[in-house]
N, C-alpha and C. Protein backbone atom coordinates (compact mmCIF):
# COMPACT_ATOMS: atom_id res chain seq x y z
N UNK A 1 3.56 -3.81 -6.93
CA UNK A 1 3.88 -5.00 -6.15
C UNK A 1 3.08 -6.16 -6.75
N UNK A 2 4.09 -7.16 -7.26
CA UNK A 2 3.21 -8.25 -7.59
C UNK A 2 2.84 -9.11 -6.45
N UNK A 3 1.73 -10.20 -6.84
CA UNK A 3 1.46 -10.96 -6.12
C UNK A 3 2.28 -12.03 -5.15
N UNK A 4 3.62 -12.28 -5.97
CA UNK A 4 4.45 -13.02 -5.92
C UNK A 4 5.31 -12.20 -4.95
N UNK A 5 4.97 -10.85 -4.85
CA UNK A 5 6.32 -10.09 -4.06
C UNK A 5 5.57 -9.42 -2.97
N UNK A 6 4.25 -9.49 -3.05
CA UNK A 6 3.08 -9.50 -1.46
C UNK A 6 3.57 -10.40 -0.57
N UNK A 7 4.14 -9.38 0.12
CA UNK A 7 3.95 -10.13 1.84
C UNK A 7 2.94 -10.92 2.35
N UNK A 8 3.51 -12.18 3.41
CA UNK A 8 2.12 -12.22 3.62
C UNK A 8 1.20 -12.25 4.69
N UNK A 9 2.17 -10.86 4.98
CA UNK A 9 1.02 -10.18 6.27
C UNK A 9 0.35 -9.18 5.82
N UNK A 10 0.86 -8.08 4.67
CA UNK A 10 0.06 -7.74 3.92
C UNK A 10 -0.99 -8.16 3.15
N UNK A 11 -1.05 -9.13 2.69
CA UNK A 11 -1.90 -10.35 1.88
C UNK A 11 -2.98 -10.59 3.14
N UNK A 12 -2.74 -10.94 4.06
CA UNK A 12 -3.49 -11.45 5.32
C UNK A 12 -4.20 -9.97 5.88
N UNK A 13 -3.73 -9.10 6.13
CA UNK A 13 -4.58 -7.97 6.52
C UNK A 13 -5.56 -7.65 5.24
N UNK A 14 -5.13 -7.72 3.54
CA UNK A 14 -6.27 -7.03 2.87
C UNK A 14 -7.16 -7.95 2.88
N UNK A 15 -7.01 -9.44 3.62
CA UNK A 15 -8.02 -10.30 3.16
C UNK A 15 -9.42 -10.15 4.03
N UNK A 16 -8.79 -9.24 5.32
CA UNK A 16 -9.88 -9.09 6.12
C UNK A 16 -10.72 -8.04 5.81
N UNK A 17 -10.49 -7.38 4.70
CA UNK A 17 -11.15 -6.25 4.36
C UNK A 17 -12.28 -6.82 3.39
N UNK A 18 -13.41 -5.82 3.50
CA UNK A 18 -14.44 -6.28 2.36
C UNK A 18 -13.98 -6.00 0.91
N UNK A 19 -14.43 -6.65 0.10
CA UNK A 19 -14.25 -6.47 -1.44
C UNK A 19 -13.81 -4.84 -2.02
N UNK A 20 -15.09 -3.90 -1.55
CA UNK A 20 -14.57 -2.24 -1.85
C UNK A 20 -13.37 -1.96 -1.46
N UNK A 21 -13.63 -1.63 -0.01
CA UNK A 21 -12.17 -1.07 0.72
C UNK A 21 -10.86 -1.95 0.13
N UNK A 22 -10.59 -3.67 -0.30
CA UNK A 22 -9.78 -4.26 -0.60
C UNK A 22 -9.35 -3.78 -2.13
N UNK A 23 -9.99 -3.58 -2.91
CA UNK A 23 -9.77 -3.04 -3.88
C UNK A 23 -9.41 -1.72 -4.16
N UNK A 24 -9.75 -0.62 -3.34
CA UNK A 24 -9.12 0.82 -2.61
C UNK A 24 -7.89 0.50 -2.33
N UNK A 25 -7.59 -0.30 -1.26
CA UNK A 25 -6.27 -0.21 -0.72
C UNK A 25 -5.65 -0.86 -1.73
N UNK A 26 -6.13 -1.55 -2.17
CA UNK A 26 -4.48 -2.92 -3.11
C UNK A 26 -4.05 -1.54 -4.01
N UNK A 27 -4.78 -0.91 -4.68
CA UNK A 27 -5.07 0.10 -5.61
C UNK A 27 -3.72 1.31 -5.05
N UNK A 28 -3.80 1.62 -3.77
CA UNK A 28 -3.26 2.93 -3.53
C UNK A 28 -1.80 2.17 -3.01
N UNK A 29 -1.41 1.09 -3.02
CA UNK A 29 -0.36 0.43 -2.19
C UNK A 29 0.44 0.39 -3.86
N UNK A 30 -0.24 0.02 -5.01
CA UNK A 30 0.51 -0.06 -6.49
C UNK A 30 0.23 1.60 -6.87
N UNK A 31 0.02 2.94 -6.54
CA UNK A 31 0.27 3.68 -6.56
C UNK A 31 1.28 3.95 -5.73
N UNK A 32 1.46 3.93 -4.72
CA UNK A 32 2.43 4.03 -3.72
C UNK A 32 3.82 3.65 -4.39
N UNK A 33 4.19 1.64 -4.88
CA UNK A 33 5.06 1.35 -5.36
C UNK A 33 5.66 2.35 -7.12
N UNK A 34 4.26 2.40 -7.57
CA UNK A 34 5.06 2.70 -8.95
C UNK A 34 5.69 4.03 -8.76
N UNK A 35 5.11 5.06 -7.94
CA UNK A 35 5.72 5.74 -7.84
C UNK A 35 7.18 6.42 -7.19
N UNK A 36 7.31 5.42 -6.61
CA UNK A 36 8.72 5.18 -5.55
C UNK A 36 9.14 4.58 -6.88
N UNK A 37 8.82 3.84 -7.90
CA UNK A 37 10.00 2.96 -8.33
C UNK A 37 10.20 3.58 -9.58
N UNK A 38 9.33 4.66 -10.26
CA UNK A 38 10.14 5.86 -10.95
C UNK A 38 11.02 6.49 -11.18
N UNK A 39 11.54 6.77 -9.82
CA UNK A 39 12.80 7.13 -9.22
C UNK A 39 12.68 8.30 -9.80
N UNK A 40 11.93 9.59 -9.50
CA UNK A 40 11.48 10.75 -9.94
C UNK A 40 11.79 11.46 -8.49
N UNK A 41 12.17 10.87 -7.45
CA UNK A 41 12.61 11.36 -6.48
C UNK A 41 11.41 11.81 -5.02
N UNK A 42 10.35 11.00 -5.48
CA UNK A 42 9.27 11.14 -4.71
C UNK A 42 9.42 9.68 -3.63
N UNK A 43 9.41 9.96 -2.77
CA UNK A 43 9.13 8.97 -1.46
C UNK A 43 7.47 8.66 -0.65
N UNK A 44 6.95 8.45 -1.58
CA UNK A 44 5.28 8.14 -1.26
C UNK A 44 5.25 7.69 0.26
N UNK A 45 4.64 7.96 1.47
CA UNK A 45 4.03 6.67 2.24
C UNK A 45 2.32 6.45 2.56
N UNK A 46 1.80 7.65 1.80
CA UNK A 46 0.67 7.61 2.29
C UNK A 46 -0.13 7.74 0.50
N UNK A 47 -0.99 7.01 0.36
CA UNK A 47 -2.40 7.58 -0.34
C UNK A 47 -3.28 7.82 -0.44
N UNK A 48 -3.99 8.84 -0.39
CA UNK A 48 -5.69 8.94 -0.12
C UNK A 48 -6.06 8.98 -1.41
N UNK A 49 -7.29 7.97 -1.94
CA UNK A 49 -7.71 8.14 -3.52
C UNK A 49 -8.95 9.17 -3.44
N UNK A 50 -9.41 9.78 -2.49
CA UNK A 50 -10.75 10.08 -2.84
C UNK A 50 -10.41 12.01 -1.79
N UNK A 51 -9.49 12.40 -1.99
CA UNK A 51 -9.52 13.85 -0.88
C UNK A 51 -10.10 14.77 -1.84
N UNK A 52 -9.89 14.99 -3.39
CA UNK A 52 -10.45 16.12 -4.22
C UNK A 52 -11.32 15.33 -5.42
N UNK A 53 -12.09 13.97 -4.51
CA UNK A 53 -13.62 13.88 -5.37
C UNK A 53 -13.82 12.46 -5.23
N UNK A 54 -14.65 11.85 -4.90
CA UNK A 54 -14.93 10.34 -5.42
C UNK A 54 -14.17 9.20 -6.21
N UNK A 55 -13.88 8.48 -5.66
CA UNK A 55 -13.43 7.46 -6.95
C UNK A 55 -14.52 6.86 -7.92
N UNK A 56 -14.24 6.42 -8.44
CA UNK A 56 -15.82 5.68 -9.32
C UNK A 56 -14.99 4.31 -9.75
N UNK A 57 -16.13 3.45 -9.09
CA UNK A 57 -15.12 1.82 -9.11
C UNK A 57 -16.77 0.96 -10.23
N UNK A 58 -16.42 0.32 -11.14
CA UNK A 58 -16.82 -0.54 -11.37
C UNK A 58 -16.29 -2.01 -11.67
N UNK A 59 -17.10 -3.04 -10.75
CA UNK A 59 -16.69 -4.07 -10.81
C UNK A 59 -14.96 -4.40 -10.13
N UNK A 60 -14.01 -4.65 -11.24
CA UNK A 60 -12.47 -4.83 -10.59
C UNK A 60 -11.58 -3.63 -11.06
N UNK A 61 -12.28 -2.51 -11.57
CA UNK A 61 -11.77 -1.15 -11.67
C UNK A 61 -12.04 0.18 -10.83
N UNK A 62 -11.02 0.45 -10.52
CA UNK A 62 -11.20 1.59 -9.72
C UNK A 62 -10.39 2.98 -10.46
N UNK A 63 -11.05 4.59 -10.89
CA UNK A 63 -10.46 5.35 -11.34
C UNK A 63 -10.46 6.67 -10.43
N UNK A 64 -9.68 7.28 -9.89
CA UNK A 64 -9.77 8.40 -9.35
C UNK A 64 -9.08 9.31 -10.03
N UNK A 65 -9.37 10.67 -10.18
CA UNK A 65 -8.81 12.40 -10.66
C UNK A 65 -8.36 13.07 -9.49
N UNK A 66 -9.21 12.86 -8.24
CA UNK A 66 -9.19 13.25 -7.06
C UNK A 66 -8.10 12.52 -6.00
N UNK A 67 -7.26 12.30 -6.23
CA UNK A 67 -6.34 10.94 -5.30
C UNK A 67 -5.09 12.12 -4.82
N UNK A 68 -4.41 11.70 -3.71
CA UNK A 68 -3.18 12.32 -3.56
C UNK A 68 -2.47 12.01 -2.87
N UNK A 69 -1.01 12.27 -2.50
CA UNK A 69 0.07 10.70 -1.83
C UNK A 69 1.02 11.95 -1.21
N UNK A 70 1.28 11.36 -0.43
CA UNK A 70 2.81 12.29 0.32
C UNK A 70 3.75 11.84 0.31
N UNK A 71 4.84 12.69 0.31
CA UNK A 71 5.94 12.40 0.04
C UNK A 71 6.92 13.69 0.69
N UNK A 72 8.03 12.80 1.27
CA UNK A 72 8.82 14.05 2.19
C UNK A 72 7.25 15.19 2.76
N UNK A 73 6.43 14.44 3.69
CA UNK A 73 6.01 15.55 4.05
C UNK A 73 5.39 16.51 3.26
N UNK A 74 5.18 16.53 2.26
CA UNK A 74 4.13 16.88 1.49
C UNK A 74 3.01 16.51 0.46
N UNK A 75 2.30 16.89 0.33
CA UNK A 75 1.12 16.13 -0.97
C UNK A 75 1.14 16.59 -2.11
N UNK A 76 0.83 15.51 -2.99
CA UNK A 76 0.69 16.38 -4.21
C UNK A 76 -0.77 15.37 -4.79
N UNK A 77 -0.99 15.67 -5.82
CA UNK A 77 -2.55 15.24 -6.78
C UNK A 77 -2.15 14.66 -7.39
N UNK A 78 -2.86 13.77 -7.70
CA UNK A 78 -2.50 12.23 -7.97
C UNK A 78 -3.98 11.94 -8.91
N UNK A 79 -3.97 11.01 -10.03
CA UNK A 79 -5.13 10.55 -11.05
C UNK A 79 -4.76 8.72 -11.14
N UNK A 80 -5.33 8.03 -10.77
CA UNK A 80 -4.91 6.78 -11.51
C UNK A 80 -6.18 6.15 -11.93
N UNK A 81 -6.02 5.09 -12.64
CA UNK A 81 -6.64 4.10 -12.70
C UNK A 81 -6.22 2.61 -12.67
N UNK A 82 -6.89 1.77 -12.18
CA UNK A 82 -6.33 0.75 -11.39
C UNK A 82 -7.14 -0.84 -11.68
N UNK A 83 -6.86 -1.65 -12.49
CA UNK A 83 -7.52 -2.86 -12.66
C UNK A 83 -7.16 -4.03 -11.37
N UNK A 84 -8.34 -4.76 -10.86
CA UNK A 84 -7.60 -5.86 -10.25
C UNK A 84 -8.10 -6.83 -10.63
N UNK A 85 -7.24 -8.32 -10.00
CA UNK A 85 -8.28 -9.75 -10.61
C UNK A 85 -9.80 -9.40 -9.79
N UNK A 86 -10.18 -10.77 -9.51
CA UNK A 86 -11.61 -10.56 -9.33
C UNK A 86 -11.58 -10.40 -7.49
N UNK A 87 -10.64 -11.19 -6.98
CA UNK A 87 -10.13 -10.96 -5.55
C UNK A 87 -9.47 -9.90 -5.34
N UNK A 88 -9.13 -9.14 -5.99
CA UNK A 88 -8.76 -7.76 -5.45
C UNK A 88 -7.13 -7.88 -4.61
N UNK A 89 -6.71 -8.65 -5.53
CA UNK A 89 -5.16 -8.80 -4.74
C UNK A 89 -3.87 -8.24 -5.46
N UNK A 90 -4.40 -8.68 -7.16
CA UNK A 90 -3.51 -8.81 -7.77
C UNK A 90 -3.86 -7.53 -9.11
N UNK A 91 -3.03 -6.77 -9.01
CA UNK A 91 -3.36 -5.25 -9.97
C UNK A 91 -2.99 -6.30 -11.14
N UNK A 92 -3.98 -5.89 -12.25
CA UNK A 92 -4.11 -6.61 -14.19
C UNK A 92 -3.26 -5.67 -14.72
N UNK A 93 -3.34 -4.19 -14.23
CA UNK A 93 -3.29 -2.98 -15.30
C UNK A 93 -3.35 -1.64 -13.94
N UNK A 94 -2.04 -0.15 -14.52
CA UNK A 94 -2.49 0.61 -13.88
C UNK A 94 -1.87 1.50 -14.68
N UNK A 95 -2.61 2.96 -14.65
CA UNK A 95 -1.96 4.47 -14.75
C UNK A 95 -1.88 5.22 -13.95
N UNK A 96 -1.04 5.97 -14.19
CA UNK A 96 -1.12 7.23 -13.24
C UNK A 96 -0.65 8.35 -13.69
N UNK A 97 -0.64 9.59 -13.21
CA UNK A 97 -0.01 11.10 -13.42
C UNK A 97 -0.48 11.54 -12.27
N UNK A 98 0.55 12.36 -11.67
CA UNK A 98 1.27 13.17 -10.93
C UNK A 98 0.82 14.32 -11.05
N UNK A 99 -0.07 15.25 -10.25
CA UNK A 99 -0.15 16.84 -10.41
C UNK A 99 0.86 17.46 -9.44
N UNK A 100 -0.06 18.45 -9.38
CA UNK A 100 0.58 19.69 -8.69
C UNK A 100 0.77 19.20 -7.27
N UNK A 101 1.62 20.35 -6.00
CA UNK A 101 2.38 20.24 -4.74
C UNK A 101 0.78 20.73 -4.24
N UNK A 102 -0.06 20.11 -3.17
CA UNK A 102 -1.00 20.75 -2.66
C UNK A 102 -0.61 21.87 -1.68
N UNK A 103 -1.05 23.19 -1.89
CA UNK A 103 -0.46 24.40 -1.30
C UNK A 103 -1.11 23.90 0.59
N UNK A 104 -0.42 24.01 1.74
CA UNK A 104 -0.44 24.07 2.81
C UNK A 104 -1.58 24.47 2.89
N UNK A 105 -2.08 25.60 2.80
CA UNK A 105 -3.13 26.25 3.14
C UNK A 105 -4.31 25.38 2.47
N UNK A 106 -4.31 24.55 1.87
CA UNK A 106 -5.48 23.93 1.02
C UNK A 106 -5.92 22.38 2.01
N UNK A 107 -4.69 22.26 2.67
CA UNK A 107 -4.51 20.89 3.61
C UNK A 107 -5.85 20.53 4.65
N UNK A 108 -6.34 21.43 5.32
CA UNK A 108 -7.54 21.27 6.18
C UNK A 108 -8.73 21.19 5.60
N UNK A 109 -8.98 21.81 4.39
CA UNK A 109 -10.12 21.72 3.42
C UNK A 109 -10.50 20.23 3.23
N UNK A 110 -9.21 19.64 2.80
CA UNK A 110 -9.21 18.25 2.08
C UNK A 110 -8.40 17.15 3.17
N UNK A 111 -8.76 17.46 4.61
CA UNK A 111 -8.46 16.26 5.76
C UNK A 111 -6.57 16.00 5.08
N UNK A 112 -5.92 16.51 4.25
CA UNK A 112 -4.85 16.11 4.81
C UNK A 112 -4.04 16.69 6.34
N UNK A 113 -2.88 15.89 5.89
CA UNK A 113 -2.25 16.13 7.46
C UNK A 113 -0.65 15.51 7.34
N UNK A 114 0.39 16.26 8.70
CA UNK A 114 2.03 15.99 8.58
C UNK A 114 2.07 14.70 8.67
């Protein structure tokens, strides 16, 4: 999602967030989009960047190994890395890859949920 295509009630809620968390969320909202817009047949609505380990953010970068997103009701493992400007609005740069389906039984370990 570019800046230009931010809502701006979305825009207005991340502004109330502090710098970290704003840069977390802008981060998992352009995971969210790129992966819906793949068209790989995944329907993202949720992302958690940090359920199987820490993110490690320096400055306007944020990289997680540990990240994972649902889709139809299930999760899978998720890696990105994520540049923003210095306001944390507007993603510079991002990657990502897609792991594995997190097995049900693994779900309470790592706080996911339906």
């Amino acid at each position: 999602m570019n800046a230009h295509a931010m809502d701006a009630r979305i825009r207005s809620q991340l502004a109330k967030l502090d710098p970290q968390t704003r840069l977390e969320q802008r981060c998992d909202m352009e995971a969210m989009d790129r992966i819906k817009a793949a068209g790989k047949g995944y329907r993202p609505d949720k992302v958690i960047a940090y359920s199987f380990g820490d993110p490690k953010t320096s400055g306007n970068k944020l990289k997680t190994e540990g990240a994972v997103f649902r889709s139809k009701g299930e999760w899978y493992r998720l890696a990105f890395k994520c540049e923003t400007s210095d306001d944390h609005f507007d993603v510079t740069a991002f990657k990502y890859r897609i792991g594995d389906m997190v097995p049900r039984d693994d779900w309470d370990a790592h706080y996911l949920y339906d």
